[in-house]
Protein backbone atom coordinates (compact mmCIF):
# COMPACT_ATOMS: atom_id res chain seq x y z
CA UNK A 1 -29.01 -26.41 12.68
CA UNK A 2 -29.00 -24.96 16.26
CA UNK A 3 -27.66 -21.42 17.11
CA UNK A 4 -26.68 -20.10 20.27
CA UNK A 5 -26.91 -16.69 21.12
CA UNK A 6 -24.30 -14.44 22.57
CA UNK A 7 -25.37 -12.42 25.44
CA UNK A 8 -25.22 -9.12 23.56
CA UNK A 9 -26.76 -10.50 20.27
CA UNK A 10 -29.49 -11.87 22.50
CA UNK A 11 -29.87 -8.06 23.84
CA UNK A 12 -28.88 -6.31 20.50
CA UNK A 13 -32.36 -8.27 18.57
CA UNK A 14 -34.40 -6.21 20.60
CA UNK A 15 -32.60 -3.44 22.11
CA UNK A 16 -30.19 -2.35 19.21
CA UNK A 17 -31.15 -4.49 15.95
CA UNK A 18 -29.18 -1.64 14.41
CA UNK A 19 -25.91 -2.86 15.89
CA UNK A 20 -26.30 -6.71 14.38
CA UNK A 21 -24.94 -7.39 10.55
CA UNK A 22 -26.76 -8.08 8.04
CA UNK A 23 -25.77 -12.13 8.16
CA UNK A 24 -27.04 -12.38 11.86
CA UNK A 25 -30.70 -10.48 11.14
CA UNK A 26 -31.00 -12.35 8.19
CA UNK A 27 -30.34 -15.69 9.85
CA UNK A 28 -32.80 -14.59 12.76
CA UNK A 29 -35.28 -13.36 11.27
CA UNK A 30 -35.43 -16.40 8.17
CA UNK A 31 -34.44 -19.56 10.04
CA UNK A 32 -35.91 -22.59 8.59
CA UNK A 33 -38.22 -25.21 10.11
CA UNK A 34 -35.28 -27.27 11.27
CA UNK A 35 -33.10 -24.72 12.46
CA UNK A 36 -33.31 -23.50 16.61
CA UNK A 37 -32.29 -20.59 18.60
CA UNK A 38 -30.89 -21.63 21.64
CA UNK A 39 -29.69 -19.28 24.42
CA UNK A 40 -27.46 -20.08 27.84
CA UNK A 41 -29.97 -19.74 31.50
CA UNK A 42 -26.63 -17.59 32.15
CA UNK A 43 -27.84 -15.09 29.63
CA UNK A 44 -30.76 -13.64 31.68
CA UNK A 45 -28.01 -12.93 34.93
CA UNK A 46 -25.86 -11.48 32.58
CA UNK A 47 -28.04 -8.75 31.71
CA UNK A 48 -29.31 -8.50 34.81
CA UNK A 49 -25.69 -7.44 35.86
CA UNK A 50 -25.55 -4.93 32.73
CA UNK A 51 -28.02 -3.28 34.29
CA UNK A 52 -26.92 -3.64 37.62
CA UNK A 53 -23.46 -2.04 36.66
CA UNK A 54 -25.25 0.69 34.72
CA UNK A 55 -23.83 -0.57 31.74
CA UNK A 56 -27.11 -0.50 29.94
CA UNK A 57 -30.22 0.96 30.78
CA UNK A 58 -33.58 0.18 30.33
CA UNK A 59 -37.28 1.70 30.39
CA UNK A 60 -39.71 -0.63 31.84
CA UNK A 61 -39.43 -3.52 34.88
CA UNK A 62 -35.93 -5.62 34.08
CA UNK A 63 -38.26 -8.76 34.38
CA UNK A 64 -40.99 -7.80 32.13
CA UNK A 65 -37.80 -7.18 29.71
CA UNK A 66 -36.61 -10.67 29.88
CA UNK A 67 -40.10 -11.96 29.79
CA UNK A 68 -40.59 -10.77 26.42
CA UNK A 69 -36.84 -11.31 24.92
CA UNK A 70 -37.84 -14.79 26.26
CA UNK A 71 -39.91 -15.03 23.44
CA UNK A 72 -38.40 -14.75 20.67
CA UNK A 73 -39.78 -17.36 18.13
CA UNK A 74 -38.19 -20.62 17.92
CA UNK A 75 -36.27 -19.49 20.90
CA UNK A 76 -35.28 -22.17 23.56
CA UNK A 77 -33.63 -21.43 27.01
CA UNK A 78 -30.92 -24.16 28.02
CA UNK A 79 -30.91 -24.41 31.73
CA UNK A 80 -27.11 -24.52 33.04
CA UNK A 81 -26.84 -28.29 34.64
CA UNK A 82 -24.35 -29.81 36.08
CA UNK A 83 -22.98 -31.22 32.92
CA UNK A 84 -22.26 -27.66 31.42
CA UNK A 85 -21.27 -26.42 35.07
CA UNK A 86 -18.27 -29.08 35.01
CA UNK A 87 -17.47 -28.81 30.96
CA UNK A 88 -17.01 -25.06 31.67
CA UNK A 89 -14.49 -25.09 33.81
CA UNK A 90 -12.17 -27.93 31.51
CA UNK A 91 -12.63 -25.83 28.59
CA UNK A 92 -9.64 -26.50 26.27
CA UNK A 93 -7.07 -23.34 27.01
CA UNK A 94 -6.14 -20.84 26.33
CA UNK A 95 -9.41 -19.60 26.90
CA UNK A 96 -9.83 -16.80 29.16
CA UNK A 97 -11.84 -16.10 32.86
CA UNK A 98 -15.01 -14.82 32.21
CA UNK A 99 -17.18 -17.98 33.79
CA UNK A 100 -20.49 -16.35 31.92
CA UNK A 101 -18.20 -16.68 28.60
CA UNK A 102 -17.21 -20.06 29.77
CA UNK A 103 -21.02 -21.15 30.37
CA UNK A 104 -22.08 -20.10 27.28
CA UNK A 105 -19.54 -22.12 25.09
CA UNK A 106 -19.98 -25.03 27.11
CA UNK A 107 -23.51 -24.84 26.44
CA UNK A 108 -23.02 -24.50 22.86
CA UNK A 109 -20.63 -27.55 22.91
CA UNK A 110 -23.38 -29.72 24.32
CA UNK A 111 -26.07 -28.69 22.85
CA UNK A 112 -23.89 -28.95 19.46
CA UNK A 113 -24.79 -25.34 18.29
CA UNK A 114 -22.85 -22.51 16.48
CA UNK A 115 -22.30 -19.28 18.87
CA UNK A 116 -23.42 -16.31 16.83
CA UNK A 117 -21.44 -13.58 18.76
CA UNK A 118 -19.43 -10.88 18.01
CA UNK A 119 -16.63 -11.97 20.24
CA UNK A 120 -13.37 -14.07 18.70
């Protein structure tokens, strides 16, 4: 099975574990040896603008950061190509304007992966 991570889950495992349920650590932390956590290239510029917006804040270099939430076992970063470019924009509607929000389904539609989010 392949997971996708939401932005903020991606940033909640190792900024605020506190804030994901029990379900989502679980799943994390126990995955089995066919199971894979995948997360959207537009992850990393998301938080970057977090930060950038002082929505968030962080203690050490923003790089270093994502260096080491890059590495999350079994963790696998899908780069955004031009397949997932195009399939985000014909997403099927209603489906609102965020084009990070966009990305990230469209990745999990081609990658064939379930979003684990706290968003509807």
């Amino acid at each position: 099975m392949r997971y996708l991570l939401d932005t903020h889950t991606w940033i909640w495992w190792y900024m605020r574990p506190q804030n994901l349920s029990r379900k989502v650590s679980a799943l994390i932390q126990n995955l089995n040896k066919d199971s894979e956590l995948l997360l959207s290239a537009i992850s990393p510029w998301e938080f970057s603008k977090l930060i950038e917006k002082g929505k968030i804040g962080i203690t050490c270099n923003p790089e270093d950061w994502i260096d080491f939430a890059l590495s999350m076992p079994k963790l696998r970063l899908v780069p955004l190509s031009p397949r997932i470019a195009y399939r985000s924009t014909v997403l099927p509607p209603p489906f609102h304007n965020d084009p990070a929000d966009q990305i990230i389904v469209a990745t999990a539609c081609e990658e064939n992966a379930v979003i684990i989010t706290k968003d509807e």
